[in-house]
N, C-alpha and C. Protein backbone atom coordinates (compact mmCIF):
# COMPACT_ATOMS: atom_id res chain seq x y z
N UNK A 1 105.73 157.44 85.65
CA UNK A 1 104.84 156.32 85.87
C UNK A 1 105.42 155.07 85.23
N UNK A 2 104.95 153.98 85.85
CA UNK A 2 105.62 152.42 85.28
C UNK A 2 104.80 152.37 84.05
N UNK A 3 105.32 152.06 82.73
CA UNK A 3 105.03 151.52 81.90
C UNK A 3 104.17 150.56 81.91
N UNK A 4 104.94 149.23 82.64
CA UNK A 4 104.27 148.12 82.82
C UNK A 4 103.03 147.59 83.34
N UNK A 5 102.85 148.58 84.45
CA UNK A 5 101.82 148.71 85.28
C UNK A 5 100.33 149.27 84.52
N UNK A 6 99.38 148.66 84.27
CA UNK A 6 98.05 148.63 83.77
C UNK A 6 97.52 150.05 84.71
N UNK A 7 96.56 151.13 83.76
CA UNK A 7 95.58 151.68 84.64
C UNK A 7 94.31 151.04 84.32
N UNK A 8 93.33 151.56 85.67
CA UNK A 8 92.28 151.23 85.51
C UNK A 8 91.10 152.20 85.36
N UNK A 9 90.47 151.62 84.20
CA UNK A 9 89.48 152.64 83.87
C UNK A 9 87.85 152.38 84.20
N UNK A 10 87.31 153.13 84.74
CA UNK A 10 85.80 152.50 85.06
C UNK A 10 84.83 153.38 83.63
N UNK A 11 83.76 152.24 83.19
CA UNK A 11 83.35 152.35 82.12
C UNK A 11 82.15 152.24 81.99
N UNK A 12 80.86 153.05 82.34
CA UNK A 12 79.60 152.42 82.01
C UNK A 12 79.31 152.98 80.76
N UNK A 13 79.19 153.58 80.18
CA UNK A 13 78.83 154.24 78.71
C UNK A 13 78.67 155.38 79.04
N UNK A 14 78.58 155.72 79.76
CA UNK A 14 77.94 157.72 80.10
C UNK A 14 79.27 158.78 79.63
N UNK A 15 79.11 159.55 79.30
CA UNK A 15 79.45 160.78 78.83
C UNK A 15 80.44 160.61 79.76
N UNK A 16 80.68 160.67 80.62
CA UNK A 16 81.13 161.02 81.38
C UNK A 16 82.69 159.95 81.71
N UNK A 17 82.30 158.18 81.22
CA UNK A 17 83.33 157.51 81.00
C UNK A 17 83.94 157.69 79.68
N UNK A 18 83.03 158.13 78.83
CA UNK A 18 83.68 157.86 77.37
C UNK A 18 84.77 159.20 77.62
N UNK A 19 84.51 160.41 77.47
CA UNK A 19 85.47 161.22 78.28
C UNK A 19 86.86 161.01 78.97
N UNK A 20 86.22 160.27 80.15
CA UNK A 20 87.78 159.67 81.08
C UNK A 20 88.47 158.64 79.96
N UNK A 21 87.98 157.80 79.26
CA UNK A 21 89.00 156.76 78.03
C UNK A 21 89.71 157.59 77.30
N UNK A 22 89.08 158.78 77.11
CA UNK A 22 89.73 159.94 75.93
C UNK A 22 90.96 160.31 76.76
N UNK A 23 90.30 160.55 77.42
CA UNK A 23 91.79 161.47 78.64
C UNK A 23 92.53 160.61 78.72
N UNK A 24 92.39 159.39 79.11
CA UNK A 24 93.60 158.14 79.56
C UNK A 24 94.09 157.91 78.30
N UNK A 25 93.98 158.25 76.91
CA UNK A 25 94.46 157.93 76.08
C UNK A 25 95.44 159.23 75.81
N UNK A 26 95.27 160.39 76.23
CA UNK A 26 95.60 161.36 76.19
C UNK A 26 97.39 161.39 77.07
N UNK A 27 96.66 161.07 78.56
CA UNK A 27 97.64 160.86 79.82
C UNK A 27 98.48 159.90 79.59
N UNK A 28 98.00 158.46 79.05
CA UNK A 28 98.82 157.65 79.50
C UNK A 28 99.68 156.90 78.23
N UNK A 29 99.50 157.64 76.55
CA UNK A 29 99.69 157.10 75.55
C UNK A 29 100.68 156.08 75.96
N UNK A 30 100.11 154.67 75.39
CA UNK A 30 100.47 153.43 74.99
C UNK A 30 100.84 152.56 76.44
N UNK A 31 100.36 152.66 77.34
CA UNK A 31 100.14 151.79 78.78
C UNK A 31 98.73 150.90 78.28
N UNK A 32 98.96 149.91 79.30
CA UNK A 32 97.98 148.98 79.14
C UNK A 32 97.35 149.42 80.18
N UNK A 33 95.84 149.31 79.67
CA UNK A 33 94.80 149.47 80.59
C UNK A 33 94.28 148.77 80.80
N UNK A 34 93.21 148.39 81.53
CA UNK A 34 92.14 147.33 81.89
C UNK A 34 90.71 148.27 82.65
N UNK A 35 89.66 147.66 81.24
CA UNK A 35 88.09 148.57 81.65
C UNK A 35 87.51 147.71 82.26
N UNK A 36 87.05 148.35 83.25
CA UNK A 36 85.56 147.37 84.34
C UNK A 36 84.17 148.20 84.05
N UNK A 37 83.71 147.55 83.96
CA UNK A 37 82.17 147.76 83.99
C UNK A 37 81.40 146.79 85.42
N UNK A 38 80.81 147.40 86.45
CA UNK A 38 80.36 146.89 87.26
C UNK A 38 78.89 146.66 87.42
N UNK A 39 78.81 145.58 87.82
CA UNK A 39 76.73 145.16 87.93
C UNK A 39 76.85 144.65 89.34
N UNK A 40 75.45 144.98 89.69
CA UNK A 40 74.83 144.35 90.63
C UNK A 40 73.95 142.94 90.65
N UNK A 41 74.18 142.26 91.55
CA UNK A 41 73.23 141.02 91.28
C UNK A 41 71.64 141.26 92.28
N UNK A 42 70.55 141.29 91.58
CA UNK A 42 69.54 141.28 92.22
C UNK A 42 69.15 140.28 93.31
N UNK A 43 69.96 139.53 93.16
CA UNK A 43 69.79 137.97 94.63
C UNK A 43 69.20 139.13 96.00
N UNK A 44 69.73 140.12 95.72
CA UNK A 44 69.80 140.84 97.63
C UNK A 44 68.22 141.40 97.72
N UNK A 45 67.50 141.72 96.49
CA UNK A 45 65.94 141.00 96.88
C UNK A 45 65.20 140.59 96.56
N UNK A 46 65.64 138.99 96.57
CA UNK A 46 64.91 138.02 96.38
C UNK A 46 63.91 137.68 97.62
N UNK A 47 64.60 137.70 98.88
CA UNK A 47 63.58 137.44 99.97
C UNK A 47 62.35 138.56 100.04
N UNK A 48 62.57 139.59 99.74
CA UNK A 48 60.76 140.29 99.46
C UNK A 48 60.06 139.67 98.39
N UNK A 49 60.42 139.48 97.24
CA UNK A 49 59.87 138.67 96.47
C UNK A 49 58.92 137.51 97.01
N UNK A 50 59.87 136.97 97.66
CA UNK A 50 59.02 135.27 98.15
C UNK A 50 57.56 135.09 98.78
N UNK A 51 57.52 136.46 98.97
CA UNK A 51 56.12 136.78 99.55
C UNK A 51 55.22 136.69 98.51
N UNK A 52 55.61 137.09 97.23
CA UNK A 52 54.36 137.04 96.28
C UNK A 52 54.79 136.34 95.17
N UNK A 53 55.67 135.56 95.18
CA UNK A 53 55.55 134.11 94.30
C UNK A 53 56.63 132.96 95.12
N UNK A 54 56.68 132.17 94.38
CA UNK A 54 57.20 131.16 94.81
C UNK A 54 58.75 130.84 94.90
N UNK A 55 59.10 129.94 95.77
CA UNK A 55 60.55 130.26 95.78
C UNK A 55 61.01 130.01 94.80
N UNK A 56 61.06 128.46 93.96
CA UNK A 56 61.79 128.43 92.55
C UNK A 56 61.42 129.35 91.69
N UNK A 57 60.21 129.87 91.37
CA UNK A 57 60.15 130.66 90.20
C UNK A 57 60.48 132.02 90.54
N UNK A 58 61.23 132.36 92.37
CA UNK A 58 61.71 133.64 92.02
C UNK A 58 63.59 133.10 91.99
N UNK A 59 64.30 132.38 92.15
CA UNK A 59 65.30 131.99 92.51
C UNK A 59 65.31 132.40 90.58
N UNK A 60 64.78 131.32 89.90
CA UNK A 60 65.08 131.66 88.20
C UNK A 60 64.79 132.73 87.58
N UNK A 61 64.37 133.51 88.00
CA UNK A 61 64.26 135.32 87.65
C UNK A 61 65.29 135.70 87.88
N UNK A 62 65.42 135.55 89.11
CA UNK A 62 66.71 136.24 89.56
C UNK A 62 68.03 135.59 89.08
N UNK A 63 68.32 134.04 88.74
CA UNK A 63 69.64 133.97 87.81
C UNK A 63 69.62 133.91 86.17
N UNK A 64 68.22 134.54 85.96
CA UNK A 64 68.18 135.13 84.79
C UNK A 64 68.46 136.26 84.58
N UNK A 65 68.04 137.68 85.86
CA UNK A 65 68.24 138.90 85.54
C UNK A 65 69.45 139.11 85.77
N UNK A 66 70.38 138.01 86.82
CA UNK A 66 71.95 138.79 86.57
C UNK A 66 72.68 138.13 85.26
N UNK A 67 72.01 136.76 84.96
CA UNK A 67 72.96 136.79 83.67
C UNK A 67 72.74 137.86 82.60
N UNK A 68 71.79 138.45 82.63
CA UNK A 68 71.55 139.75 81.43
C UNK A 68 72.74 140.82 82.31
N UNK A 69 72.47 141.35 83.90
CA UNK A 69 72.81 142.26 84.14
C UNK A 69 74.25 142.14 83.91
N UNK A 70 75.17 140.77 83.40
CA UNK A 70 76.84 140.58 83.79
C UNK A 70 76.79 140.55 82.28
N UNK A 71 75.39 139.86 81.28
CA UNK A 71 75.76 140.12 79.91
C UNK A 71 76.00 141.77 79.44
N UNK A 72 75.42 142.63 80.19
CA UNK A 72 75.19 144.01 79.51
C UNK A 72 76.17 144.78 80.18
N UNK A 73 76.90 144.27 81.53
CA UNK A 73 78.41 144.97 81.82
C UNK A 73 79.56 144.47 80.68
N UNK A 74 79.60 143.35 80.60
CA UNK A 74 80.64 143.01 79.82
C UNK A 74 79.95 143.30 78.63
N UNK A 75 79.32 143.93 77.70
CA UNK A 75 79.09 144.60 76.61
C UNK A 75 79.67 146.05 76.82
N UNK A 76 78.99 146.68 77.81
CA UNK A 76 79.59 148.11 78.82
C UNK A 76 81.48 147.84 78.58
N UNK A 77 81.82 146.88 78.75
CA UNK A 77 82.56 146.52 79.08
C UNK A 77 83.82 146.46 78.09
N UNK A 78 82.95 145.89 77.18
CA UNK A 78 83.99 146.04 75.69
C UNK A 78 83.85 146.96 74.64
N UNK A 79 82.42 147.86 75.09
CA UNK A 79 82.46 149.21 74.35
C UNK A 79 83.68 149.90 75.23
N UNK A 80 83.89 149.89 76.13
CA UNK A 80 85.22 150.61 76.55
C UNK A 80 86.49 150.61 75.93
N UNK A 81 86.42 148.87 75.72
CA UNK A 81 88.00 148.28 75.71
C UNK A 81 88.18 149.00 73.97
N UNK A 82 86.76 149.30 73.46
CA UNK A 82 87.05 149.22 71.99
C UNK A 82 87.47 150.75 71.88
N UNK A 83 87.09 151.39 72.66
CA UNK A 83 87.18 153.26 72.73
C UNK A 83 88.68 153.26 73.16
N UNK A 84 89.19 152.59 74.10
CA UNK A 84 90.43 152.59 75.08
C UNK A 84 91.77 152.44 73.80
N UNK A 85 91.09 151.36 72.76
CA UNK A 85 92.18 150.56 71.32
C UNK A 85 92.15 152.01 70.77
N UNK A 86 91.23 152.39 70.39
CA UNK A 86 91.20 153.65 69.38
C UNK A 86 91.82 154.80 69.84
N UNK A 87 92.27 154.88 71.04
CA UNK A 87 92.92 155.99 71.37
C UNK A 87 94.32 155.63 71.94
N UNK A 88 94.64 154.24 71.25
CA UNK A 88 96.15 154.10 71.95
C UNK A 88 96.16 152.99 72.90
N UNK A 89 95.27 152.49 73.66
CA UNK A 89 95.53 152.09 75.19
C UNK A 89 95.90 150.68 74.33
N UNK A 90 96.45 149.97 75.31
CA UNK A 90 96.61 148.08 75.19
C UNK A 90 95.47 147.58 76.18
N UNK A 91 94.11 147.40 75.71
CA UNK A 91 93.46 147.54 76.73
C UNK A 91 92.84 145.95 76.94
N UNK A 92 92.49 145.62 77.85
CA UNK A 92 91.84 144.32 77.64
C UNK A 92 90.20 145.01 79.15
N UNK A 93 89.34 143.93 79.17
CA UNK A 93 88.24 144.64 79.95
C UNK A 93 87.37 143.48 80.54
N UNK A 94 86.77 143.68 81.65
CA UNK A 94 85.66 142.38 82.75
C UNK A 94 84.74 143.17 83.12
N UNK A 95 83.68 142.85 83.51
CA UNK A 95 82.41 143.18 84.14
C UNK A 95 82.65 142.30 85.95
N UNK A 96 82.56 142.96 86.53
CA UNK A 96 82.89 143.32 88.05
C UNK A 96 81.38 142.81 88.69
N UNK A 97 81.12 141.89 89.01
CA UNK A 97 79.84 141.97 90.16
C UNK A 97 80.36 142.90 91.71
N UNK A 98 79.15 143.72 91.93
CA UNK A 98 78.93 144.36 92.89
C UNK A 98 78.37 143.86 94.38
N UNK A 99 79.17 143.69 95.38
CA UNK A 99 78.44 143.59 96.38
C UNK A 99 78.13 144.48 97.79
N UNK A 100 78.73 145.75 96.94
CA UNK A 100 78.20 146.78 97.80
C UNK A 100 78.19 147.98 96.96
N UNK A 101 79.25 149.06 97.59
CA UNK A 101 78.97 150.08 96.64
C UNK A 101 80.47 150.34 95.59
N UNK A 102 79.62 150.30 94.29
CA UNK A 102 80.66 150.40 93.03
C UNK A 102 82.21 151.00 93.31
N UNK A 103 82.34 152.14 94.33
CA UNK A 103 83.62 152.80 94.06
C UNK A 103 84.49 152.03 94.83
N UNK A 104 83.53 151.02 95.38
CA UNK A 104 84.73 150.32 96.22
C UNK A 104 84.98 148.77 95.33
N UNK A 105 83.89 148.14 94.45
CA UNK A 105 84.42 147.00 93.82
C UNK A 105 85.69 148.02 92.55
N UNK A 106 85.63 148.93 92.62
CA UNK A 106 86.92 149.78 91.31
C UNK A 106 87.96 149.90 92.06
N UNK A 107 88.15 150.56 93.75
CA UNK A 107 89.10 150.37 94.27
C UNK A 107 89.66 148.83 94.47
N UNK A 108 88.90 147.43 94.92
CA UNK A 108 89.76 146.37 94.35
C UNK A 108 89.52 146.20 93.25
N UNK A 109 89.52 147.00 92.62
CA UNK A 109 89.85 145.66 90.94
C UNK A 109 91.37 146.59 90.77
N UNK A 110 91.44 147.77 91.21
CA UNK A 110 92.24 148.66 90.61
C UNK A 110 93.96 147.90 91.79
N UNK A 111 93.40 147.71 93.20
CA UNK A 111 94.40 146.74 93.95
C UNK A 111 94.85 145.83 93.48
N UNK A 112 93.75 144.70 92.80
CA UNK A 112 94.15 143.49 92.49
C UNK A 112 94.92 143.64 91.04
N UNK A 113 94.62 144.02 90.24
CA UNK A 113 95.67 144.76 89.23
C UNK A 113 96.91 145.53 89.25
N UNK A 114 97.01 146.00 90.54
CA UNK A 114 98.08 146.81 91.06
C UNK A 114 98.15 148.26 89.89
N UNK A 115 96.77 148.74 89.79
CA UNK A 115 96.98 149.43 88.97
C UNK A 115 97.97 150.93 89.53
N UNK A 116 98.50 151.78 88.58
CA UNK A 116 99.14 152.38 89.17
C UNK A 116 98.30 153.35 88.94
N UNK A 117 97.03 154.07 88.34
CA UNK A 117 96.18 155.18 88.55
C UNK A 117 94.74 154.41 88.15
N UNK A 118 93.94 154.99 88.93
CA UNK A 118 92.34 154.75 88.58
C UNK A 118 92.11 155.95 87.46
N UNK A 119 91.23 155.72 86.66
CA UNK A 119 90.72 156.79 85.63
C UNK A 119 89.34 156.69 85.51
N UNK A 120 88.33 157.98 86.08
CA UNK A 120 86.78 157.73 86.05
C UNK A 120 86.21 158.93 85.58
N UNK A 121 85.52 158.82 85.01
CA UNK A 121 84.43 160.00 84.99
C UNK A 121 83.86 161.17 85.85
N UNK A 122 82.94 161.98 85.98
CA UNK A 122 83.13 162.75 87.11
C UNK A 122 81.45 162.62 87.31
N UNK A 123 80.78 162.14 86.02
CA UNK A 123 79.32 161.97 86.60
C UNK A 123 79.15 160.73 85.89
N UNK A 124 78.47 159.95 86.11
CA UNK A 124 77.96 158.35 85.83
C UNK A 124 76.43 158.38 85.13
N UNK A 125 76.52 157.24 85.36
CA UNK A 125 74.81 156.58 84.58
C UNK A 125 74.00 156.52 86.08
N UNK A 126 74.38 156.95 87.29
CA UNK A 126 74.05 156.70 88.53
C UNK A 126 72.47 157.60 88.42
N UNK A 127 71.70 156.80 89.23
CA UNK A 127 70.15 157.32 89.43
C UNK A 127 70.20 158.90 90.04
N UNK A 128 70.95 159.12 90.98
CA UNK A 128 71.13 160.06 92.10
C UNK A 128 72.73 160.65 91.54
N UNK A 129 72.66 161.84 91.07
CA UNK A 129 73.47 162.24 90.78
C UNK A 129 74.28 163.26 91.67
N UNK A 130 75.92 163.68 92.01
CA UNK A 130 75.85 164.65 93.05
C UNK A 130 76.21 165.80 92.53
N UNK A 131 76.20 166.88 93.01
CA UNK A 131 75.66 168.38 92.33
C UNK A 131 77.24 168.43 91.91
N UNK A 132 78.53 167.92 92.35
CA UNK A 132 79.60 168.54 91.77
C UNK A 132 80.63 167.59 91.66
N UNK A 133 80.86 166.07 92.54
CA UNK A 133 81.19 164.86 91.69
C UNK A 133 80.56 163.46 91.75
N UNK A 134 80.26 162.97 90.48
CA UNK A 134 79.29 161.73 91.00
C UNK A 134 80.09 160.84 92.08
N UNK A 135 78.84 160.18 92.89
CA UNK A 135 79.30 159.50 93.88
C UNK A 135 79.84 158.65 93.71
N UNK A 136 80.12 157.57 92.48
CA UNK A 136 81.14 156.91 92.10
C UNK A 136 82.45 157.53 92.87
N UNK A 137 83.10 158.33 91.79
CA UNK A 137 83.92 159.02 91.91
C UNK A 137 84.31 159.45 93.21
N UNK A 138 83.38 160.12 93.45
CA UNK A 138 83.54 160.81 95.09
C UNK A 138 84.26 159.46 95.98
N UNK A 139 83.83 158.30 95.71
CA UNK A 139 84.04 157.64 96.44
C UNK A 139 85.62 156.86 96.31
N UNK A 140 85.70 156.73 94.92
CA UNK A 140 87.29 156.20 94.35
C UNK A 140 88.24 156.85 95.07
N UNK A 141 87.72 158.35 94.95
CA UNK A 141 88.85 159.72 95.46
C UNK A 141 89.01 159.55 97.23
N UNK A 142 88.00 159.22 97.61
CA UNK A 142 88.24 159.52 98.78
C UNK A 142 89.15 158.22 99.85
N UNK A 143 88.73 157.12 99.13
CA UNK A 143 89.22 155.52 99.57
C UNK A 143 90.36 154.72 99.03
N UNK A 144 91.06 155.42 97.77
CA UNK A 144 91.83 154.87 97.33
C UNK A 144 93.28 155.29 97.83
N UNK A 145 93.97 154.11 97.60
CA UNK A 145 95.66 154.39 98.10
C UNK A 145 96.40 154.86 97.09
N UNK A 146 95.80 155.03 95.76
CA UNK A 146 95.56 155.14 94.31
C UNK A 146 96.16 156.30 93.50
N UNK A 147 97.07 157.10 92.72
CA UNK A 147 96.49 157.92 92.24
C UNK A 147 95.11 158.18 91.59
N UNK A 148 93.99 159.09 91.33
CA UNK A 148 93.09 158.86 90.92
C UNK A 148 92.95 160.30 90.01
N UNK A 149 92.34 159.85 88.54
CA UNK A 149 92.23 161.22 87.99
C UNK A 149 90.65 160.84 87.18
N UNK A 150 89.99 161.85 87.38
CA UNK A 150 88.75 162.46 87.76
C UNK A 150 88.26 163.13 86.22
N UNK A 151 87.88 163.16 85.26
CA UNK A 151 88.06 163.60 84.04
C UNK A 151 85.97 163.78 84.20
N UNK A 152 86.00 165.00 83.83
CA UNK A 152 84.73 166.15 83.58
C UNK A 152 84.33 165.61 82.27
N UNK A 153 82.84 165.27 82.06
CA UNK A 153 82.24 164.86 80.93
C UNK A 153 82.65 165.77 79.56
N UNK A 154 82.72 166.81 79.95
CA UNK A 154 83.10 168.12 78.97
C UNK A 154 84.55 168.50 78.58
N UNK A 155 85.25 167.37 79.15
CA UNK A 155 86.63 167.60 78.94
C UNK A 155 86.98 167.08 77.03
């Protein structure tokens, strides 16, 4: 593997990322990494809203709840980078807005980085969990041009 070349690690706090940082510290001793933590912006429903209040006072909810939701990725975000230091990595880390589904804002961040492996968890902080890999994951694995390694909460 290139030295030079950054992996990318996806990071929400779950068992299941803290895990994959361990492993990438394990796999990739002393490569630079780069952690994402991804959020969603609630803008996408704002138009049900408008029905039961008003447009400005839902427009400022809503660029209030994503500045919390991009403040509490990039916290997500640098609890990673700080797990990633402690085990070796050169890590630096961003919070990712979402505009569809997560495994695909990790497949570009992991493009635009040119990372040379994705590194994720195998179950997430996800509502809907899948019986044998979270759908995150499921989804990195299946879409990426990527190597991708998959690390079990229990590892």
């Amino acid at each position: 593997m290139n030295a030079s070349k950054p992996i990318l690690i996806a990071y929400d706090g779950s068992d299941g990322a803290k895990a994959a940082v361990d492993a990438a510290g394990r796999l990739f001793p002393d490569h630079p990494a780069v952690v994402v933590s991804v959020w969603h912006s609630t803008a996408a429903a704002s138009r049900a809203s408008l029905i039961a209040i008003p447009a400005g006072v839902a427009a400022r909810a809503y660029e209030e709840l994503d500045k919390e939701s991009e403040r509490q990725a990039s916290a997500k975000s640098g609890e990673g980078v700080t797990a990633a230091k402690n085990v070796g990595l050169d890590a630096t880390g961003c919070a990712l807005l979402c505009h569809g589904q997560v495994w695909a804002t990790i497949v570009d961040a992991a493009d635009q980085e040119d990372a040379q492996a994705i590194v994720v968890g195998s179950r997430g902080l996800s509502a809907a969990k899948s019986a044998l890999l979270g759908s995150v994951a499921n989804g990195v694995v299946h879409h990426s041009t990527r190597p991708v390694v998959v690390i079990p909460s229990t590892v």
